[in-house]
N, C-alpha and C. Protein backbone atom coordinates (compact mmCIF):
# COMPACT_ATOMS: atom_id res chain seq x y z
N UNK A 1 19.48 -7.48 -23.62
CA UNK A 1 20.14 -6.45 -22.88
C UNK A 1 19.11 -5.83 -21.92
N UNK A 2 19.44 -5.56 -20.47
CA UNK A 2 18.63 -5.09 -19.78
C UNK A 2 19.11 -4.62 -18.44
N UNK A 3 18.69 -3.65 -17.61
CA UNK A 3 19.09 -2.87 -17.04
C UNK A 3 18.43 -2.53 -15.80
N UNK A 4 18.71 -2.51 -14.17
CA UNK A 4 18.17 -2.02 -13.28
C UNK A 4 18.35 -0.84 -12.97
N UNK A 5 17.53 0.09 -13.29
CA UNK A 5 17.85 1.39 -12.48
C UNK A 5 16.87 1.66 -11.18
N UNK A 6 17.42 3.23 -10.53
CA UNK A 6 16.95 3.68 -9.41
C UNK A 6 16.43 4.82 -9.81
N UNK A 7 15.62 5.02 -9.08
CA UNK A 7 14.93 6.45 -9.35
C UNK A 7 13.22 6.69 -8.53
N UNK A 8 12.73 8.09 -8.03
CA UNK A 8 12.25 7.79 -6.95
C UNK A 8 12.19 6.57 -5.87
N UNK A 9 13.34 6.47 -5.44
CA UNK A 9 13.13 5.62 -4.45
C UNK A 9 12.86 3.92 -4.52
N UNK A 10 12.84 3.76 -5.85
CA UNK A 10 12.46 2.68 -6.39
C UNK A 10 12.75 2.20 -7.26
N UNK A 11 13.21 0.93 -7.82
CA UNK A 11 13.98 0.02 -8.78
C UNK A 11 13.16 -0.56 -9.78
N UNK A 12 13.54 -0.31 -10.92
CA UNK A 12 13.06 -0.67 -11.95
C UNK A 12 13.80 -1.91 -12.79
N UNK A 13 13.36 -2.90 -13.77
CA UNK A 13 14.13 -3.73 -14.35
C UNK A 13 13.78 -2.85 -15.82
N UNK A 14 14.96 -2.70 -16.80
CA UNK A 14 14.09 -2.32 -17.73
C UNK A 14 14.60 -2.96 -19.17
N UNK A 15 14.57 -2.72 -20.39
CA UNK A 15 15.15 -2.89 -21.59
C UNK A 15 14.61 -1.84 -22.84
N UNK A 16 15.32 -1.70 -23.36
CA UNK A 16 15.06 -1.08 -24.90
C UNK A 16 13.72 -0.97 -25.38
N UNK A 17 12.79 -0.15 -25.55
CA UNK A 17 12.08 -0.31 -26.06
C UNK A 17 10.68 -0.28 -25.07
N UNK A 18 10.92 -0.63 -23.99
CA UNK A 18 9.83 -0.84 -22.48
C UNK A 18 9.38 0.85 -22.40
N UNK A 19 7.91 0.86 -21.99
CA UNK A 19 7.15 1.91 -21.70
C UNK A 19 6.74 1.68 -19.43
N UNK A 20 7.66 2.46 -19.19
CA UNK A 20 7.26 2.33 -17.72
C UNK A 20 7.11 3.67 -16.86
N UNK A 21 6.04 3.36 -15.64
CA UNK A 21 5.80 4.68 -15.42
C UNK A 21 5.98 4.67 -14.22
N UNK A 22 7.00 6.10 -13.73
CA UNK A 22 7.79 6.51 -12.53
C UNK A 22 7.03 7.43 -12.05
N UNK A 23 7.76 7.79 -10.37
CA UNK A 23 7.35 9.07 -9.89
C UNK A 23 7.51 10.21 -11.03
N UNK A 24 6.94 11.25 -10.97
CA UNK A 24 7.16 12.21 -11.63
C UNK A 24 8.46 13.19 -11.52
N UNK A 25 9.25 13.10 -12.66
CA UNK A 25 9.59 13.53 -13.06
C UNK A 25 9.85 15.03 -13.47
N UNK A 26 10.91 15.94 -13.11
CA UNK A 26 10.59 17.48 -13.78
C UNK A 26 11.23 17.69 -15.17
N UNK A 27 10.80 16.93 -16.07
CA UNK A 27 10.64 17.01 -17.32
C UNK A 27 9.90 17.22 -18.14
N UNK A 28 10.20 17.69 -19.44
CA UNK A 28 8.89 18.08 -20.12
C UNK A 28 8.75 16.74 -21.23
N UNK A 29 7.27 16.91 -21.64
CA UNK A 29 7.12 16.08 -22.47
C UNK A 29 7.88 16.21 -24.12
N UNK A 30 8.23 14.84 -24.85
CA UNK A 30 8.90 15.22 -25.35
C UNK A 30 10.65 15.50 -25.39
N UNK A 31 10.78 15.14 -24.57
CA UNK A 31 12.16 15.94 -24.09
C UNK A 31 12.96 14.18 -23.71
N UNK A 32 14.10 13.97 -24.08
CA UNK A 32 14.44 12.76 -22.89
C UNK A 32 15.36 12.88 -21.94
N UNK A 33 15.35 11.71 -21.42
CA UNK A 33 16.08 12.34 -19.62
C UNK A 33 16.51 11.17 -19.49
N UNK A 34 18.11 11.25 -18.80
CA UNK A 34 19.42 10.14 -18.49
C UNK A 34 19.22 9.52 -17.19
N UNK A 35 19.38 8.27 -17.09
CA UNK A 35 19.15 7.47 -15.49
C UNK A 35 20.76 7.51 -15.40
N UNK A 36 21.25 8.29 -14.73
CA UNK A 36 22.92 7.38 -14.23
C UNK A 36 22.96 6.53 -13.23
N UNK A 37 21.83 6.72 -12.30
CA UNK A 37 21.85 5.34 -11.84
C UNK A 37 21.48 4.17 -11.53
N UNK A 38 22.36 3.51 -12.03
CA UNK A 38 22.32 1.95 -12.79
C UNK A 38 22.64 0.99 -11.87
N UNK A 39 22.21 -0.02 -11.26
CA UNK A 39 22.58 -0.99 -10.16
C UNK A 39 22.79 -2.35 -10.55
N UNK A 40 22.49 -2.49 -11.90
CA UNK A 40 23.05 -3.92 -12.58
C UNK A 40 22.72 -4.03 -14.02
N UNK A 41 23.40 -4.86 -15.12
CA UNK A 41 23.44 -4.15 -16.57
C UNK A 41 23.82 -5.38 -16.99
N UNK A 42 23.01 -5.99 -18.04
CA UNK A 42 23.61 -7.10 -18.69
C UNK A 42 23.10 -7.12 -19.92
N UNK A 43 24.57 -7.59 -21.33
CA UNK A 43 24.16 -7.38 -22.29
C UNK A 43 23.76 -8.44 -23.02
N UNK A 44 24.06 -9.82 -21.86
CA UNK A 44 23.12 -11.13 -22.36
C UNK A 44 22.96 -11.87 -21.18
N UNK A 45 22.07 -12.63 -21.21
CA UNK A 45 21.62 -13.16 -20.35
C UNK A 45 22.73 -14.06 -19.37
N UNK A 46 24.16 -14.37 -20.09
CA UNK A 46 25.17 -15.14 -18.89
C UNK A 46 25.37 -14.12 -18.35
N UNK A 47 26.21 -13.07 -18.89
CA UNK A 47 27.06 -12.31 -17.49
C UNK A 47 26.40 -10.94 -17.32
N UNK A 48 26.57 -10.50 -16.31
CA UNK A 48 25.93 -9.76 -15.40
C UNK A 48 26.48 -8.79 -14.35
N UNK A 49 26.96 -7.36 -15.04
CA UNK A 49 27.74 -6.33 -14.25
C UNK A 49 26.64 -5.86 -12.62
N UNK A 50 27.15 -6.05 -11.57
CA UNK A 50 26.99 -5.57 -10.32
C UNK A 50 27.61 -4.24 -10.13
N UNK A 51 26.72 -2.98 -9.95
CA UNK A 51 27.42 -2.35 -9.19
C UNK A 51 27.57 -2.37 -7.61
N UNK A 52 28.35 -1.11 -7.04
CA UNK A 52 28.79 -0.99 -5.95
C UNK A 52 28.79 0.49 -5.19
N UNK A 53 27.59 0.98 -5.46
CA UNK A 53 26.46 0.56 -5.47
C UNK A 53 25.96 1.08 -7.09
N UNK A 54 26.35 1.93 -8.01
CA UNK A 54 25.87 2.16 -8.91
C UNK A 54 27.81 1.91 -9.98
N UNK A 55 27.08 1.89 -11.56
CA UNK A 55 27.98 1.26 -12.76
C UNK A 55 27.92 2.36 -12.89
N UNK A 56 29.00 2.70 -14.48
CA UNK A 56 28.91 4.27 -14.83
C UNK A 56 28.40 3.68 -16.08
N UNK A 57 26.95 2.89 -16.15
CA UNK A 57 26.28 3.18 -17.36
C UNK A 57 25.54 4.25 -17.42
N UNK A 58 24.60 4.33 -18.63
CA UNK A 58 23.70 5.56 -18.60
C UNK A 58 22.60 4.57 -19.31
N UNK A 59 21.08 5.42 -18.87
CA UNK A 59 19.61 4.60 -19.49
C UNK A 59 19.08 5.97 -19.91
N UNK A 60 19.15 6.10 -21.17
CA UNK A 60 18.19 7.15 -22.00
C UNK A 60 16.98 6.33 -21.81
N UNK A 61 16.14 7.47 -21.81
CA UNK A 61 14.69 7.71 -22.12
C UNK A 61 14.14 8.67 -22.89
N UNK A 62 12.91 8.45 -23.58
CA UNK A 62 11.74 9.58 -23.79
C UNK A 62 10.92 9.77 -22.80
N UNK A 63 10.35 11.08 -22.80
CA UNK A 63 9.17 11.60 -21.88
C UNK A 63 8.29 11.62 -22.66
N UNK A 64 6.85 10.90 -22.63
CA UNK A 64 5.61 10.16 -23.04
C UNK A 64 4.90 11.60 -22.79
N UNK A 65 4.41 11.46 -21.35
CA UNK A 65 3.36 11.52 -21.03
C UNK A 65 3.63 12.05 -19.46
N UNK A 66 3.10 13.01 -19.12
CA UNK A 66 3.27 13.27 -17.48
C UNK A 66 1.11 13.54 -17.09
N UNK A 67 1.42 12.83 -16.12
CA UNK A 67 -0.17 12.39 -15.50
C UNK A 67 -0.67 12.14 -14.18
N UNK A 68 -1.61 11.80 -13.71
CA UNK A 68 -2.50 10.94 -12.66
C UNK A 68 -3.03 9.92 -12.32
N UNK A 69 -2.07 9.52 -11.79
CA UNK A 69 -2.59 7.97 -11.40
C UNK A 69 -4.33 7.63 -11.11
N UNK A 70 -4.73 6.82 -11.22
CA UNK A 70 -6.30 6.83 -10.95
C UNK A 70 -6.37 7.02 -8.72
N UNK A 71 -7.31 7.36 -8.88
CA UNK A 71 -7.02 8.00 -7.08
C UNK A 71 -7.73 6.71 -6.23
N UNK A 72 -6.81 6.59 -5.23
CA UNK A 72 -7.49 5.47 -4.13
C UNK A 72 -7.63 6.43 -2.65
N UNK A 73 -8.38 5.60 -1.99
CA UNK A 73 -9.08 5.68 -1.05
C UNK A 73 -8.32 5.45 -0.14
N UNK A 74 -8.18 6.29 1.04
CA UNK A 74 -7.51 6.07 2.16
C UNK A 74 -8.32 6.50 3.23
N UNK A 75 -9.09 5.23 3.88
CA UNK A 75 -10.27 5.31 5.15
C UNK A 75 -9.61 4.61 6.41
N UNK A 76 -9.60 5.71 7.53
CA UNK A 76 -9.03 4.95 8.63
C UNK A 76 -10.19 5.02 9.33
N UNK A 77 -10.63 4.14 10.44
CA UNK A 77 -11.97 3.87 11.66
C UNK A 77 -11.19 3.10 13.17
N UNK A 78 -11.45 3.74 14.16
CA UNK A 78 -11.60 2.88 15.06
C UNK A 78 -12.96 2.44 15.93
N UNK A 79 -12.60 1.05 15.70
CA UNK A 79 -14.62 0.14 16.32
C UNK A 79 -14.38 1.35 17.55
N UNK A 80 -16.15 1.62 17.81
CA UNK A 80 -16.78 1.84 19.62
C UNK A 80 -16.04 3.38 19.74
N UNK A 81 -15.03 4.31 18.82
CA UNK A 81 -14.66 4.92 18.92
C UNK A 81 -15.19 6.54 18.35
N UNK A 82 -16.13 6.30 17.82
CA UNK A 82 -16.77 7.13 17.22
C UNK A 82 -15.54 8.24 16.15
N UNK A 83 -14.66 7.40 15.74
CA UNK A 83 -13.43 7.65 14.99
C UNK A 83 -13.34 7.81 13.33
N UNK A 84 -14.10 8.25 12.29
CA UNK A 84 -13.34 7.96 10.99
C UNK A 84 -12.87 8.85 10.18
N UNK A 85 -12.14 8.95 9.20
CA UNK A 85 -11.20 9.63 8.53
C UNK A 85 -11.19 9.17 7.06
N UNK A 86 -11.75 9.74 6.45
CA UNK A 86 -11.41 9.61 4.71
C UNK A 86 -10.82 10.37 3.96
N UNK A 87 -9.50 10.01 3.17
CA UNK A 87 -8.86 11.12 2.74
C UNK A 87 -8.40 10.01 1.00
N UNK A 88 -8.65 11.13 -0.11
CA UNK A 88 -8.24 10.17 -1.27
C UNK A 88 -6.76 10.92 -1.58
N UNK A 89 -6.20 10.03 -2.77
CA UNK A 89 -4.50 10.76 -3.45
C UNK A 89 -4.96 9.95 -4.76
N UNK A 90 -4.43 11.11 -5.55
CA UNK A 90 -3.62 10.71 -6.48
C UNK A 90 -2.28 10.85 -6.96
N UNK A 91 -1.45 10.34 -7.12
CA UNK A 91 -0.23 9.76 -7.35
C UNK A 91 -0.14 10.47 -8.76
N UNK A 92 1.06 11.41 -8.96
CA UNK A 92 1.64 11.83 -9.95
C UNK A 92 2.73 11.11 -10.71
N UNK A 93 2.34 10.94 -12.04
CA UNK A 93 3.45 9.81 -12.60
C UNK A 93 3.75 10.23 -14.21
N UNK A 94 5.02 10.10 -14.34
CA UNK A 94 5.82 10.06 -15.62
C UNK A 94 6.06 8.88 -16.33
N UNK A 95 5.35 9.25 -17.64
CA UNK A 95 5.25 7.61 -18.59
C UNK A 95 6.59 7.78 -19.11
N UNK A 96 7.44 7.05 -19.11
CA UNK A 96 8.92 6.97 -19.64
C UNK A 96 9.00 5.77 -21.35
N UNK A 97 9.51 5.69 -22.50
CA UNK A 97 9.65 4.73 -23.14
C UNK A 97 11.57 4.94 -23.14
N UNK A 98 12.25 3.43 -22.44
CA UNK A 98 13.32 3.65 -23.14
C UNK A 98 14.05 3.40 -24.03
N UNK A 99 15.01 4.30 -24.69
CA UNK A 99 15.61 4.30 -25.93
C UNK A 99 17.19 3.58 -26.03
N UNK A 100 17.68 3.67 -25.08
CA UNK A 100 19.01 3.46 -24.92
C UNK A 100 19.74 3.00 -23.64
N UNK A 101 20.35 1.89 -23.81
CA UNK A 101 21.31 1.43 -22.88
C UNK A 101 22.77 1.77 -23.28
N UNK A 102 23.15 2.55 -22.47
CA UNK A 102 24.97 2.55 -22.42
C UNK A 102 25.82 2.54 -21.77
């Protein structure tokens, strides 16, 4: 059984039991939180619900862990231009484990 959802902006494949980590979340740790939307859902590997654009399943989760991504480097230069720019991020992210497909 396994499940595509949406959330920040971005698609996840997931199943029962999977530990995956999203944009952040305003949840607390501890606490779990409902995906309603669902963009494809199958409870075996032949058949395979499509939504249009989202199913009226639901994807429980737990909230793990809310954190910081490790920080990268963002250096821009232009040659002969006497041009550069260094700026770092770190990326805020919610560790999710999920519990439930329905």
């Amino acid at each position: 059984m396994f499940a595509v959802i949406l959330t920040g902006a971005k698609q996840y494949l997931v199943k029962e039991g999977d530990k995956i980590k999203v944009e952040k979340l305003e949840t607390e740790e501890g606490k779990n939180h409902t995906f309603d939307k669902v963009l494809l859902y199958s409870a075996d590997d032949k058949a395979v619900e499509v939504g249009t654009p989202f199913l009226g399943k639901k994807v429980e989760a737990k909230v793990l862990t809310q954190g910081k991504a490790k920080k990268i480097v963002v250096f821009k230069m232009k040659a002969k231009k006497n041009y550069k720019r260094t700026r770092g991020h770190r990326q805020m992210y919610t560790e999710l484990q999920i519990t439930k497909i329905s």
